[in-house]
PDB file of N, CA and C in Angstrom:
ATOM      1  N   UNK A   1      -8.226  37.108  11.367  1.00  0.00           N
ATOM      2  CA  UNK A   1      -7.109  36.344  11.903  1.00  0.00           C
ATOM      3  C   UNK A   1      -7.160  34.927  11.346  1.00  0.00           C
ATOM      4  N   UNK A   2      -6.310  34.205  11.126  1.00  0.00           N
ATOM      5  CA  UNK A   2      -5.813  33.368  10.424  1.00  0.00           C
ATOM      6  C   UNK A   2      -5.787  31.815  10.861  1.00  0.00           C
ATOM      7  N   UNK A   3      -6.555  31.304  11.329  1.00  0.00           N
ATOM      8  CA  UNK A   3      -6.362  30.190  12.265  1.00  0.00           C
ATOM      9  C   UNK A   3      -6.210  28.665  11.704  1.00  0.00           C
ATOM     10  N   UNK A   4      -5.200  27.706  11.805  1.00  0.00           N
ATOM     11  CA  UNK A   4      -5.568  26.615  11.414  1.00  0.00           C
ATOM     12  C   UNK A   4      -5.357  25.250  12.436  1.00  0.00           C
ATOM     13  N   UNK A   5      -6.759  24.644  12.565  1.00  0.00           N
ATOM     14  CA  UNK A   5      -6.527  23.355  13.694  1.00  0.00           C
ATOM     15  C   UNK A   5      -6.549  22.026  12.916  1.00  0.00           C
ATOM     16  N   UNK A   6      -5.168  21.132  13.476  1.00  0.00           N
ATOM     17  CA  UNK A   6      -5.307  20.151  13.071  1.00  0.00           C
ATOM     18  C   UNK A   6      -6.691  19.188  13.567  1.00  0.00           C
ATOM     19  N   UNK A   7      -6.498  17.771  13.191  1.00  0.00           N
ATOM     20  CA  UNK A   7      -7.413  17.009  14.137  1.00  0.00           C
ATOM     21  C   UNK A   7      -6.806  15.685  14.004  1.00  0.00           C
ATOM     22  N   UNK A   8      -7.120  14.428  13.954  1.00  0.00           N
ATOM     23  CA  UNK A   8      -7.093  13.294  13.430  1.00  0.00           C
ATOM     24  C   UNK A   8      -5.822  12.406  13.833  1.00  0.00           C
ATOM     25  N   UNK A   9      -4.926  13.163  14.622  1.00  0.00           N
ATOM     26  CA  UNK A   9      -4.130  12.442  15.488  1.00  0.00           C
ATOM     27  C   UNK A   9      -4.289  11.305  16.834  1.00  0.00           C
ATOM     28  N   UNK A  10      -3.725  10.601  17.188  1.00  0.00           N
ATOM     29  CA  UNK A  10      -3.639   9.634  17.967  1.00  0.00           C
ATOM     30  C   UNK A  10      -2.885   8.275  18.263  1.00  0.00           C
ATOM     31  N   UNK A  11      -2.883   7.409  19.016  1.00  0.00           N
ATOM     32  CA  UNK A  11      -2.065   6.034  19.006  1.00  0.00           C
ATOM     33  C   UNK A  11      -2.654   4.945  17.994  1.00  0.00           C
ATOM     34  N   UNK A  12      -1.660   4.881  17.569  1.00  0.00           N
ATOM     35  CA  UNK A  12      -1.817   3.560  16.154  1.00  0.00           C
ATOM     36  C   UNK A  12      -1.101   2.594  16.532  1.00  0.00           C
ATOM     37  N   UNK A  13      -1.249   1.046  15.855  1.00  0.00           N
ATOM     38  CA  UNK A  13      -0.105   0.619  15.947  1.00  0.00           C
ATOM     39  C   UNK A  13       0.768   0.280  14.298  1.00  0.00           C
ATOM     40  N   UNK A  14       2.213   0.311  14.252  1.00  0.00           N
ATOM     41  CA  UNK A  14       2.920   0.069  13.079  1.00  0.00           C
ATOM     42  C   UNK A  14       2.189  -0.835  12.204  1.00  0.00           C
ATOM     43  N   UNK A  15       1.981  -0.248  11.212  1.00  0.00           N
ATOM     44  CA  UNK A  15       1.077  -0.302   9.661  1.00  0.00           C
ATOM     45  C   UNK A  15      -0.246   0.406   9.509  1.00  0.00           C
ATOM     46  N   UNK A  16      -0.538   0.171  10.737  1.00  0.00           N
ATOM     47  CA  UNK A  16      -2.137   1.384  10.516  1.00  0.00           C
ATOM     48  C   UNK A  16      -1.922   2.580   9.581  1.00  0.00           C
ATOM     49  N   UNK A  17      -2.990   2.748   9.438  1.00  0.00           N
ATOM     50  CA  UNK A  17      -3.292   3.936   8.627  1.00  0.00           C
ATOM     51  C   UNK A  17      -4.008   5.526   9.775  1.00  0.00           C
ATOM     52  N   UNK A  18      -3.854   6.215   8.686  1.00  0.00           N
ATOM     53  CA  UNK A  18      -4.498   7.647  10.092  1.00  0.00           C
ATOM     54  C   UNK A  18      -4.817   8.619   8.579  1.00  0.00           C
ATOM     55  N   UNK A  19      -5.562   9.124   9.020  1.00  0.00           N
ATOM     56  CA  UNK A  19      -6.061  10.655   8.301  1.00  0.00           C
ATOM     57  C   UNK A  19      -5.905  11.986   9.471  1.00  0.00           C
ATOM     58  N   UNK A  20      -4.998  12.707   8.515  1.00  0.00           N
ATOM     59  CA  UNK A  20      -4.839  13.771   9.502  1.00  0.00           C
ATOM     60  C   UNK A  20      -5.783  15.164   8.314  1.00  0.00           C
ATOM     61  N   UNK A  21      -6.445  16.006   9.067  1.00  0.00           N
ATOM     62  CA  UNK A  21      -7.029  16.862   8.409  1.00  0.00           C
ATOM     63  C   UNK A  21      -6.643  18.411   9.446  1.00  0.00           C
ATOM     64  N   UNK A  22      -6.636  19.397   8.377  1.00  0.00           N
ATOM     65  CA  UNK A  22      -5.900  20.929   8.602  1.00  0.00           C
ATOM     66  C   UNK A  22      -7.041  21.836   8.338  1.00  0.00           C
ATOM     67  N   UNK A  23      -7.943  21.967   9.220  1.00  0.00           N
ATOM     68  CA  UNK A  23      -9.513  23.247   9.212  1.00  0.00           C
ATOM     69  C   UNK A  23      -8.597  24.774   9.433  1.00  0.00           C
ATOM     70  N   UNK A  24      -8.871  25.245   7.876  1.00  0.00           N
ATOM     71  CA  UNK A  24      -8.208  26.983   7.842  1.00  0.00           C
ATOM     72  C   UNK A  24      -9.582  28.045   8.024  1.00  0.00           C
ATOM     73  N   UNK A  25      -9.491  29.037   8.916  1.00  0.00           N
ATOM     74  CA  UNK A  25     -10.325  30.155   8.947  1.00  0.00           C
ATOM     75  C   UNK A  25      -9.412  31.038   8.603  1.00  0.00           C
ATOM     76  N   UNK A  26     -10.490  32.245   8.852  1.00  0.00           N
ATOM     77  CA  UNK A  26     -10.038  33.541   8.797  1.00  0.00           C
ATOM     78  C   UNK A  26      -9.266  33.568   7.157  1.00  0.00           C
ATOM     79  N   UNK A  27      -9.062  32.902   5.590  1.00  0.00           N
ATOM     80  CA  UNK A  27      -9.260  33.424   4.816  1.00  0.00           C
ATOM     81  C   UNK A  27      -9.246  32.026   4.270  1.00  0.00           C
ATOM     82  N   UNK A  28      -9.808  31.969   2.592  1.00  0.00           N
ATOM     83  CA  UNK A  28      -9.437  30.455   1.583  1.00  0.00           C
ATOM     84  C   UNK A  28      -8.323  30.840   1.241  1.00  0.00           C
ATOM     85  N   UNK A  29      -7.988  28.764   1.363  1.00  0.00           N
ATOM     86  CA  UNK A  29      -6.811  28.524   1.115  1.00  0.00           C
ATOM     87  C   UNK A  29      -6.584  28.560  -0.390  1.00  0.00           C
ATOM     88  N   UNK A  30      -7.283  28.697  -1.447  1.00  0.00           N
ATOM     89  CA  UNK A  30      -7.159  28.380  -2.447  1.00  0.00           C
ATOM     90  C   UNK A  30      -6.188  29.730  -2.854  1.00  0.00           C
ATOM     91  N   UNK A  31      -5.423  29.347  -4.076  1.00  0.00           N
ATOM     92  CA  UNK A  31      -4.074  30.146  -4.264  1.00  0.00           C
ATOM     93  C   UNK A  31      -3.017  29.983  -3.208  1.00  0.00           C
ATOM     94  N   UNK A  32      -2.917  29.507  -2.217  1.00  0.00           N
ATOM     95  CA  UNK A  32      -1.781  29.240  -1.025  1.00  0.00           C
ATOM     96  C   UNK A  32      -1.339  27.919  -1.414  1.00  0.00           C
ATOM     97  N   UNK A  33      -0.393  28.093  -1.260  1.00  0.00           N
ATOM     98  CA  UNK A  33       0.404  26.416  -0.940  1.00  0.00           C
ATOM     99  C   UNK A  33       0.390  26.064   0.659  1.00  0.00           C
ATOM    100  N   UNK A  34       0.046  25.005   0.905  1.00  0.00           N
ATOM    101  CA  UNK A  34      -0.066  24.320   2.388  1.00  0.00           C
ATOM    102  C   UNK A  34       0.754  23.131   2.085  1.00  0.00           C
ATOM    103  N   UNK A  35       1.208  22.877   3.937  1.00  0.00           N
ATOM    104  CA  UNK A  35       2.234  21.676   4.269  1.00  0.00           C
ATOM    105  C   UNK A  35       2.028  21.189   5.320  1.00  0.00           C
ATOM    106  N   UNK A  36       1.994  20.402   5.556  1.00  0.00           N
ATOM    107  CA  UNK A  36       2.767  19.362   6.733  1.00  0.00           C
ATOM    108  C   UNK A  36       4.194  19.124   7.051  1.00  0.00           C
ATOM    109  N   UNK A  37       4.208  19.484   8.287  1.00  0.00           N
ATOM    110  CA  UNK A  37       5.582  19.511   9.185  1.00  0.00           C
ATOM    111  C   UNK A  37       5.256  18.128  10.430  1.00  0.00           C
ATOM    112  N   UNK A  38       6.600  17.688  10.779  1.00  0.00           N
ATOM    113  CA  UNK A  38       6.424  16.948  12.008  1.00  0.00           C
ATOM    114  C   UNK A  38       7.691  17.097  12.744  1.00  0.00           C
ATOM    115  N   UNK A  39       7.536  16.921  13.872  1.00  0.00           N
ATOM    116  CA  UNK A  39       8.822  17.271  14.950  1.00  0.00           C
ATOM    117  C   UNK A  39       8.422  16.234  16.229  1.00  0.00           C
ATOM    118  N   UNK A  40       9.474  15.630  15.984  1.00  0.00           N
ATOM    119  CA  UNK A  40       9.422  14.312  16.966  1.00  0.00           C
ATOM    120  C   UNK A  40      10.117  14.655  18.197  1.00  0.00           C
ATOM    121  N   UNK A  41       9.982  14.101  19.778  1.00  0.00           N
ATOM    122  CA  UNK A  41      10.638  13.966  20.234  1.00  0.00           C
ATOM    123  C   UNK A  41      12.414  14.460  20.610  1.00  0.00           C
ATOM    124  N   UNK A  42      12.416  15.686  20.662  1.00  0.00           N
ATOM    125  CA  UNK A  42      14.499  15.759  20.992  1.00  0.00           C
ATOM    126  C   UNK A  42      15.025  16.058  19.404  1.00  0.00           C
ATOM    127  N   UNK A  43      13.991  16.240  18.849  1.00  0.00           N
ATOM    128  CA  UNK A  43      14.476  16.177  16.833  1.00  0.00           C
ATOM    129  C   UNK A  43      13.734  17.609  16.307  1.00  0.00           C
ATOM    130  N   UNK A  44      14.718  18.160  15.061  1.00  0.00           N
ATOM    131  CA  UNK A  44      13.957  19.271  14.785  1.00  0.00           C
ATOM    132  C   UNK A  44      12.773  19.184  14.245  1.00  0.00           C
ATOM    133  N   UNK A  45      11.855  20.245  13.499  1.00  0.00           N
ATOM    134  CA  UNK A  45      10.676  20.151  12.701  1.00  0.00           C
ATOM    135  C   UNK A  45      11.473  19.791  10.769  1.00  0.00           C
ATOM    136  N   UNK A  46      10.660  18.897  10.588  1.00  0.00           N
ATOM    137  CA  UNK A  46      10.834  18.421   9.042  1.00  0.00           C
ATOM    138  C   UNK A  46      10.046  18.601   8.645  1.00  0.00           C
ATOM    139  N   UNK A  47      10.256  18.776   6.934  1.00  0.00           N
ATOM    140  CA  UNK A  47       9.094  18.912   5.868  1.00  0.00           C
ATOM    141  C   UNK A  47       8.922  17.329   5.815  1.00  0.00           C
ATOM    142  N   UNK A  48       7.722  17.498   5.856  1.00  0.00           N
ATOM    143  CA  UNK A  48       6.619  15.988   5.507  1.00  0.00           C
ATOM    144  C   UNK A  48       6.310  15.990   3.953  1.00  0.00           C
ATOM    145  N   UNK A  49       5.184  17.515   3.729  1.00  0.00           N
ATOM    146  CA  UNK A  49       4.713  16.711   2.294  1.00  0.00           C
ATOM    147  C   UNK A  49       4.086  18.161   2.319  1.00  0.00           C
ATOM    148  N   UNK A  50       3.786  18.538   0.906  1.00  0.00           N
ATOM    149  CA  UNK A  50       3.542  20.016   0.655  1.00  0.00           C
ATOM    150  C   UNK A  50       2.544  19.544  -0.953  1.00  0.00           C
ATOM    151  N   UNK A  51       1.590  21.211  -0.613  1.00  0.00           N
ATOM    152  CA  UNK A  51       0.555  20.837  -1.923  1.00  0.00           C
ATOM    153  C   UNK A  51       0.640  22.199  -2.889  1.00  0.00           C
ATOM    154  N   UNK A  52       0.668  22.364  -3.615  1.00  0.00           N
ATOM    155  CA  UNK A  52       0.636  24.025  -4.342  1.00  0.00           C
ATOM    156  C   UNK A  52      -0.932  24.591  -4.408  1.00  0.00           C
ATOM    157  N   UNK A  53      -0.960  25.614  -4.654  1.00  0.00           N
ATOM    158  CA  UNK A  53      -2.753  25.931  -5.380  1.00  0.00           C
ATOM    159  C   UNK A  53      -3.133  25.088  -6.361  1.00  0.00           C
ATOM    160  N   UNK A  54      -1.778  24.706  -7.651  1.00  0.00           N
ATOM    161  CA  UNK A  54      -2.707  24.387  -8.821  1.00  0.00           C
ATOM    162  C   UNK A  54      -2.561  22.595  -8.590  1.00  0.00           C
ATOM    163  N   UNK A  55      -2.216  22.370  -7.181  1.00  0.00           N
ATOM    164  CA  UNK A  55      -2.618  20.824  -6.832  1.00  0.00           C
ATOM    165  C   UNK A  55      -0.870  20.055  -7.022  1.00  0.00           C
ATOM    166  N   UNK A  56       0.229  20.431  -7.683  1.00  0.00           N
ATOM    167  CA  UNK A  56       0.968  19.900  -7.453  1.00  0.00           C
ATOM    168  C   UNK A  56       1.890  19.672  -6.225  1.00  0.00           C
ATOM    169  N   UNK A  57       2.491  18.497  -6.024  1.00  0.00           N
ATOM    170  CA  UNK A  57       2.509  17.845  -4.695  1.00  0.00           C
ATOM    171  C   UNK A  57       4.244  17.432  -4.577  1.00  0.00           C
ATOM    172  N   UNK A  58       4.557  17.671  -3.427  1.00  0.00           N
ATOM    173  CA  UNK A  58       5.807  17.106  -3.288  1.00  0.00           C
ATOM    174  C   UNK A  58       6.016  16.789  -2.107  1.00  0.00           C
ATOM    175  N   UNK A  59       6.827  15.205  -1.373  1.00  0.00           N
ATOM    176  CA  UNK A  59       6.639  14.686  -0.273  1.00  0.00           C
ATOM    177  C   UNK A  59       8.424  14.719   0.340  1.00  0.00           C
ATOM    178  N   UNK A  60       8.321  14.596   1.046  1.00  0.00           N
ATOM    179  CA  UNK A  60      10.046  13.845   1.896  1.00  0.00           C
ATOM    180  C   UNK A  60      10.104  12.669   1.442  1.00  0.00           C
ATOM    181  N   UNK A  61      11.602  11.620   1.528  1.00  0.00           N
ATOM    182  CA  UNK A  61      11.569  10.895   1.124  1.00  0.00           C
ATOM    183  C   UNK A  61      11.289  10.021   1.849  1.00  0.00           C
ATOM    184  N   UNK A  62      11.558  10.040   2.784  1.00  0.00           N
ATOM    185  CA  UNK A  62      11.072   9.199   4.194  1.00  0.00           C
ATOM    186  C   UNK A  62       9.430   8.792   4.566  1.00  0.00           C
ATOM    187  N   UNK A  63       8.243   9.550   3.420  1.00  0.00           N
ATOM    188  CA  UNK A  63       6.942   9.224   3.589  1.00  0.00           C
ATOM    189  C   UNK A  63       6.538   9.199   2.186  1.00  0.00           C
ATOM    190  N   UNK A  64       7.391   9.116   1.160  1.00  0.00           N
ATOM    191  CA  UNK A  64       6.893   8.939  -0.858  1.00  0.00           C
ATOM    192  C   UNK A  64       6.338   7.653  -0.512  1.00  0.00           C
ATOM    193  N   UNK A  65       5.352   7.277  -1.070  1.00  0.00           N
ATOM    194  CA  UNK A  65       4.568   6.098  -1.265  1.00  0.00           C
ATOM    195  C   UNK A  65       3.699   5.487  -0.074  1.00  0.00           C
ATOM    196  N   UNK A  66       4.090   6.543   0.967  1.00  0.00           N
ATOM    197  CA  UNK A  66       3.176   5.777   1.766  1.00  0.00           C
ATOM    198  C   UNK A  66       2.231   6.973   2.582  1.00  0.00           C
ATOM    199  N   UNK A  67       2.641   8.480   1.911  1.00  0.00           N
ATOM    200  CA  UNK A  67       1.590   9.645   2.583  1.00  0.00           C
ATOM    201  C   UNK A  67       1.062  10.358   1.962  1.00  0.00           C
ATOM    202  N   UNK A  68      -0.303  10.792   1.546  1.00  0.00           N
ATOM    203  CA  UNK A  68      -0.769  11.716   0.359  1.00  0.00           C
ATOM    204  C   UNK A  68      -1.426  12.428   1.030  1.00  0.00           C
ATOM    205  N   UNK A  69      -1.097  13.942   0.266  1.00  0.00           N
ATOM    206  CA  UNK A  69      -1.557  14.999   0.893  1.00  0.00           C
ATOM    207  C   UNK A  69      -2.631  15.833  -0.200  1.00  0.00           C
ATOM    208  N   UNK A  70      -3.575  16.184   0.055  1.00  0.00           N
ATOM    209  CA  UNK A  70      -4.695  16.397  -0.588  1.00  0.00           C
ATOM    210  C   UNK A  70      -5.842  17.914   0.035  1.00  0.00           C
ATOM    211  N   UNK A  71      -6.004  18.394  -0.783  1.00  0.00           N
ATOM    212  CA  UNK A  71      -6.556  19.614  -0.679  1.00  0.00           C
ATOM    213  C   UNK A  71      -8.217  19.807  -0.850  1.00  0.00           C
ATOM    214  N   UNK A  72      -9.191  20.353  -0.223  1.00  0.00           N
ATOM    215  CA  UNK A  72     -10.523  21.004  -0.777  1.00  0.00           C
ATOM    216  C   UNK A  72     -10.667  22.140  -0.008  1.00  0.00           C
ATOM    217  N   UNK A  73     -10.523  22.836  -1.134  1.00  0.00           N
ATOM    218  CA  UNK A  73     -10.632  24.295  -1.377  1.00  0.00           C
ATOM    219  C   UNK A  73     -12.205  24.675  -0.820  1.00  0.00           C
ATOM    220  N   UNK A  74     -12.841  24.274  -1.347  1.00  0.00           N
ATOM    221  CA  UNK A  74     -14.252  24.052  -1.007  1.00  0.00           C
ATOM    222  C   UNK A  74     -14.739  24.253   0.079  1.00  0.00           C
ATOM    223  N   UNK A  75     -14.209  23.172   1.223  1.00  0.00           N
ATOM    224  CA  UNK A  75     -14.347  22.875   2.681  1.00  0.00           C
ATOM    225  C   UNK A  75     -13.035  23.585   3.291  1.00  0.00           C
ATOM    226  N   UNK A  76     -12.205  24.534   2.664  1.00  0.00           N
ATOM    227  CA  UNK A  76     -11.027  25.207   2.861  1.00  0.00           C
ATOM    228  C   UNK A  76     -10.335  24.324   3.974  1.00  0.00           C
ATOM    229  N   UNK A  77      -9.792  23.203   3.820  1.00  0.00           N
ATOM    230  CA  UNK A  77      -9.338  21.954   4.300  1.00  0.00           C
ATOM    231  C   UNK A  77      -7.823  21.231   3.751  1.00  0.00           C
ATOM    232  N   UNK A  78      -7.315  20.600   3.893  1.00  0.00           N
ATOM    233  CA  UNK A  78      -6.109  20.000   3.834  1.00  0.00           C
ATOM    234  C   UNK A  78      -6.123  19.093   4.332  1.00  0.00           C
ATOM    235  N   UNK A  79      -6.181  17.886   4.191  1.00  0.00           N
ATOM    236  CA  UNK A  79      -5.993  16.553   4.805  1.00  0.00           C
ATOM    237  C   UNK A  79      -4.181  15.445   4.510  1.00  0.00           C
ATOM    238  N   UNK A  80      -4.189  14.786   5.276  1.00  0.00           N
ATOM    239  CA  UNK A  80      -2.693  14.392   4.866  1.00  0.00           C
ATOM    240  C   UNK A  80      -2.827  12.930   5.378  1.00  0.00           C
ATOM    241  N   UNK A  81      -3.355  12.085   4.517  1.00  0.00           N
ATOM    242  CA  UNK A  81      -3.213  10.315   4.831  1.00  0.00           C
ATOM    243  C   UNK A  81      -1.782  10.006   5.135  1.00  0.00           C
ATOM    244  N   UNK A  82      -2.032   8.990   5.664  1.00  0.00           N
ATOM    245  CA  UNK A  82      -0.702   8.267   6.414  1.00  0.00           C
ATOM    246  C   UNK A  82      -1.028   6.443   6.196  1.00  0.00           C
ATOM    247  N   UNK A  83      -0.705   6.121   5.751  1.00  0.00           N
ATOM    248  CA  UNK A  83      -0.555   4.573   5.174  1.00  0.00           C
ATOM    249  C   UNK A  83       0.815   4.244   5.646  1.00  0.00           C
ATOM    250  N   UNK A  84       0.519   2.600   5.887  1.00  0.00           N
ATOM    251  CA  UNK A  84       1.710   1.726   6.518  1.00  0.00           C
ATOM    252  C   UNK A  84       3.035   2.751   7.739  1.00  0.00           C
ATOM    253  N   UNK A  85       2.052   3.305   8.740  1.00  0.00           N
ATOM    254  CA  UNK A  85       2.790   3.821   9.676  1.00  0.00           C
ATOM    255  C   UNK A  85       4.014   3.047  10.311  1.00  0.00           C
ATOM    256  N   UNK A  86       4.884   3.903  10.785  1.00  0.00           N
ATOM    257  CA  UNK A  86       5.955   3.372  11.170  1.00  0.00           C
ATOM    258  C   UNK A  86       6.372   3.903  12.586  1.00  0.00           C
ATOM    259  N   UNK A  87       7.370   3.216  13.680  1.00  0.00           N
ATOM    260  CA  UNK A  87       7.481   3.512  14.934  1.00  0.00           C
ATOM    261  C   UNK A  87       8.065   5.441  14.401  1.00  0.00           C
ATOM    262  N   UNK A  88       8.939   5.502  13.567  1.00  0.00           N
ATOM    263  CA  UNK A  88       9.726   6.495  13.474  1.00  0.00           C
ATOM    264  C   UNK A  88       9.123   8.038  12.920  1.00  0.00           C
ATOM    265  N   UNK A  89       7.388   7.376  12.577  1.00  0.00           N
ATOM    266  CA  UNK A  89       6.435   8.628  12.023  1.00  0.00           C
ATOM    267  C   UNK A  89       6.027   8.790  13.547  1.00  0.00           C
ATOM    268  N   UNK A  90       6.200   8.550  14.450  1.00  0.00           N
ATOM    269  CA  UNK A  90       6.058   9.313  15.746  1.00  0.00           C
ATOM    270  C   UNK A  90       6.480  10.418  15.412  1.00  0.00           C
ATOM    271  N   UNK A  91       5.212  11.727  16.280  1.00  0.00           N
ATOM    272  CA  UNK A  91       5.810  12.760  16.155  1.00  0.00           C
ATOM    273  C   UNK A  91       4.262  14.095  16.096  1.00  0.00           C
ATOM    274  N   UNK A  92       4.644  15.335  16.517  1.00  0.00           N
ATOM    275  CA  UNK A  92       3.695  15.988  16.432  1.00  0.00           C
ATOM    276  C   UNK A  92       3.612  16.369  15.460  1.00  0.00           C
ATOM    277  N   UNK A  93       2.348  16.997  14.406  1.00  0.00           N
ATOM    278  CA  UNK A  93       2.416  16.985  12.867  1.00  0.00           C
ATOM    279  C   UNK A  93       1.495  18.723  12.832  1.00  0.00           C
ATOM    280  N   UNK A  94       2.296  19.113  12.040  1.00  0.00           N
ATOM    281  CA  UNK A  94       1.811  20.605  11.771  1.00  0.00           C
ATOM    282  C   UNK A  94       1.697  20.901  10.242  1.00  0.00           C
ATOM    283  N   UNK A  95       0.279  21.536  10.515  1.00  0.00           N
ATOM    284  CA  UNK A  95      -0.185  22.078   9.065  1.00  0.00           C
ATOM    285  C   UNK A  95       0.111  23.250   8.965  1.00  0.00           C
ATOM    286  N   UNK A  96       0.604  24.109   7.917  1.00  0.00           N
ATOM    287  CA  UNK A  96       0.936  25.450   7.596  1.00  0.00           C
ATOM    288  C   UNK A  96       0.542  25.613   6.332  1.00  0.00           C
ATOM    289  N   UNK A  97       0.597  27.315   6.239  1.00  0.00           N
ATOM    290  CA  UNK A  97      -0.088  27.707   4.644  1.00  0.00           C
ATOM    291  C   UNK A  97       1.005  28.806   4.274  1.00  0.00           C
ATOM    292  N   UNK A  98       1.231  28.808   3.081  1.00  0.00           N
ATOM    293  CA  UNK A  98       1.838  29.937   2.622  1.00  0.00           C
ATOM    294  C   UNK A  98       0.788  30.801   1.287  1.00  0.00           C
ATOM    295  N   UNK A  99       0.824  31.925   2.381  1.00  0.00           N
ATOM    296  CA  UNK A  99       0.322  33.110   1.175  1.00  0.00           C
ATOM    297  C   UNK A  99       0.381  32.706  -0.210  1.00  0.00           C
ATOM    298  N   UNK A 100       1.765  32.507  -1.193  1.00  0.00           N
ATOM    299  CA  UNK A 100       1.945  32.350  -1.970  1.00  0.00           C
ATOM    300  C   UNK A 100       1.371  30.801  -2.661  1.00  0.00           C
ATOM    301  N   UNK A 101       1.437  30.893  -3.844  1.00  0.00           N
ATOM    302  CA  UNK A 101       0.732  29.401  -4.722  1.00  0.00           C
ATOM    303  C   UNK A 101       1.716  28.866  -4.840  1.00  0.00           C
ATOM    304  N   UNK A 102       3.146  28.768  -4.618  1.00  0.00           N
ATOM    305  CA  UNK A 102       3.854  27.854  -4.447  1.00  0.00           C
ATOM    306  C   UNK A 102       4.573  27.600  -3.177  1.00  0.00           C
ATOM    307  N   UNK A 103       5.363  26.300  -2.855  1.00  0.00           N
ATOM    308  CA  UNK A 103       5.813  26.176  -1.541  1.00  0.00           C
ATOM    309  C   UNK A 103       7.068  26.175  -1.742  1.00  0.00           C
ATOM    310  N   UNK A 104       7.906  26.436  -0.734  1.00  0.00           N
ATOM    311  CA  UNK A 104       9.584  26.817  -1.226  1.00  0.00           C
ATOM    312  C   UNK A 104       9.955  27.106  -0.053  1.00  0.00           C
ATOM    313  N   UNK A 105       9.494  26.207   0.591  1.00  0.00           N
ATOM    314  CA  UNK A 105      10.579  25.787   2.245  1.00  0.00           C
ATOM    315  C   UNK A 105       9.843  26.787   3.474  1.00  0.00           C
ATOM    316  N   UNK A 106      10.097  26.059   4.392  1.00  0.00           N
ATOM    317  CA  UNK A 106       9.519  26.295   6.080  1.00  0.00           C
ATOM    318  C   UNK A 106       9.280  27.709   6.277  1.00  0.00           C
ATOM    319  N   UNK A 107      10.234  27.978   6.097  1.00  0.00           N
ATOM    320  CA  UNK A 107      10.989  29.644   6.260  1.00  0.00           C
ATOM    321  C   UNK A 107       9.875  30.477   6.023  1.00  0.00           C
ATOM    322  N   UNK A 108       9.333  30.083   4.495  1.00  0.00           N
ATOM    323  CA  UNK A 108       8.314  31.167   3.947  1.00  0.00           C
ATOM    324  C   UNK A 108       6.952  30.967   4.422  1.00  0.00           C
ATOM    325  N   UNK A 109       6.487  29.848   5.165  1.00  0.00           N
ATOM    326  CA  UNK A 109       5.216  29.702   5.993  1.00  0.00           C
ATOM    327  C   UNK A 109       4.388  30.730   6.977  1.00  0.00           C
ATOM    328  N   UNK A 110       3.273  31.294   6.778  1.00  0.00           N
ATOM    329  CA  UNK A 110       3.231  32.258   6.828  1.00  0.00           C
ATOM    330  C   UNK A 110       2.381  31.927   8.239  1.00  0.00           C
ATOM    331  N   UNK A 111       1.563  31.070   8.197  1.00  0.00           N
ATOM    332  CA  UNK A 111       0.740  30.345   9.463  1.00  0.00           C
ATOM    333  C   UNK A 111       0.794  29.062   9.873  1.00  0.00           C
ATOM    334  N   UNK A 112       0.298  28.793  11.002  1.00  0.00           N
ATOM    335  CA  UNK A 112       1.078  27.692  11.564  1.00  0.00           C
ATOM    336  C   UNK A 112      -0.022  27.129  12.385  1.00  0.00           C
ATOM    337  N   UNK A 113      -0.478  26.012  12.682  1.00  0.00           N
ATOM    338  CA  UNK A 113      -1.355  25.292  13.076  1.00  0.00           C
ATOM    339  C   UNK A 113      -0.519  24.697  14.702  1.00  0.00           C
ATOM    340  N   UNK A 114      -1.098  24.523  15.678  1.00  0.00           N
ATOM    341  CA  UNK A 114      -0.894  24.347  16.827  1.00  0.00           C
ATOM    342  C   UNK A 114      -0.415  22.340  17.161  1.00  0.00           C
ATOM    343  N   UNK A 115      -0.545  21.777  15.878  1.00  0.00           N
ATOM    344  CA  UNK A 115      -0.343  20.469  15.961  1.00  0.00           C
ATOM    345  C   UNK A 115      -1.169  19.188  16.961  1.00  0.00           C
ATOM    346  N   UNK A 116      -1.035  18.383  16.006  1.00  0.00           N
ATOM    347  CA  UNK A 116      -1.480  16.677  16.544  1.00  0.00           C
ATOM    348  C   UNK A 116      -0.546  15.870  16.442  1.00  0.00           C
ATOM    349  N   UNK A 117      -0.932  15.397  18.131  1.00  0.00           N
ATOM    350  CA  UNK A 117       0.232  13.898  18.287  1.00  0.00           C
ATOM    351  C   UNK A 117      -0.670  12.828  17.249  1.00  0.00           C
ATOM    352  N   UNK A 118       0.537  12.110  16.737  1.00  0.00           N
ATOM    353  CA  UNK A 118       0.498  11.237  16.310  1.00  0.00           C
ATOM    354  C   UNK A 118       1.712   9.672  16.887  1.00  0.00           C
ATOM    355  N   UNK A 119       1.266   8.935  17.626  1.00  0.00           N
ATOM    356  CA  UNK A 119       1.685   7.874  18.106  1.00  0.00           C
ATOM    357  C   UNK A 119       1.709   6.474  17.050  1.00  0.00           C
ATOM    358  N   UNK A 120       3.281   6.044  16.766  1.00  0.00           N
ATOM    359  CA  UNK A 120       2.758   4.824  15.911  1.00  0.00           C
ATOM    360  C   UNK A 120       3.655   3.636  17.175  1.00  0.00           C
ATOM    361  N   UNK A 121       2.866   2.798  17.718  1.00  0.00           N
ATOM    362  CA  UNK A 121       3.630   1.662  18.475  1.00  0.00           C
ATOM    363  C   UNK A 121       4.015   0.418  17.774  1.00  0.00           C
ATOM    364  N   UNK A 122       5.163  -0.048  18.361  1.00  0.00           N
ATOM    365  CA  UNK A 122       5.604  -1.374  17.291  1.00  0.00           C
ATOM    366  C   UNK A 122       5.245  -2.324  17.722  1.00  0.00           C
TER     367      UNK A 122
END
């Protein structure tokens, strides 16, 4: 069975930084594409920032330059920095994996991580 727990969530205040990290069991992630989702408050779930197997990366535009998402295969892990937080990155943040080595939207996510609040105060 397939399990993935976030961790590394909590109250910040606007500009802090946070490391969020995604612990996968039950198989390696390597060959999967993994993502980050967040769903705020009364708002749907959005794509955040997505990684492929062979490491290429693509973010929302709402977190380019200020969130990097990063992989070890190794420690079958996913981590997702957060630099210069903002009131509006409030929101619970979900890691997912897709079977496949590339990522190509929510839909095809095959597992789903139970999520971390993440609080940014102004």
């Amino acid at each position: 069975q397939v399990q993935l727990v976030e961790s590394g969530g909590g109250l910040v205040q606007a500009g802090d930084s946070l490391r969020l990290s995604c612990a996968a069991s039950g198989r390696t992630i390597s060959g999967c594409a993994m993502a980050w989702f967040r769903q705020a408050p009364g708002k749907e779930r959005e794509f955040v920032a997505a990684i492929n197997s062979n490491g290429v990366t693509n973010y929302a535009d709402s977190v380019k330059g200020r969130f990097t998402i990063s992989r070890d295969n190794a420690k079958n892990t996913v981590d997702l920095q957060m630099n210069s937080l903002k009131p509006e990155d409030t929101a619970v943040y979900y890691c997912a994996l897709d079977r496949s080595s590339r990522y190509s939207g929510s839909r095809f996510m095959d597992y789903w991580g139970e999520g971390t609040l993440v609080t940014v105060s102004s």
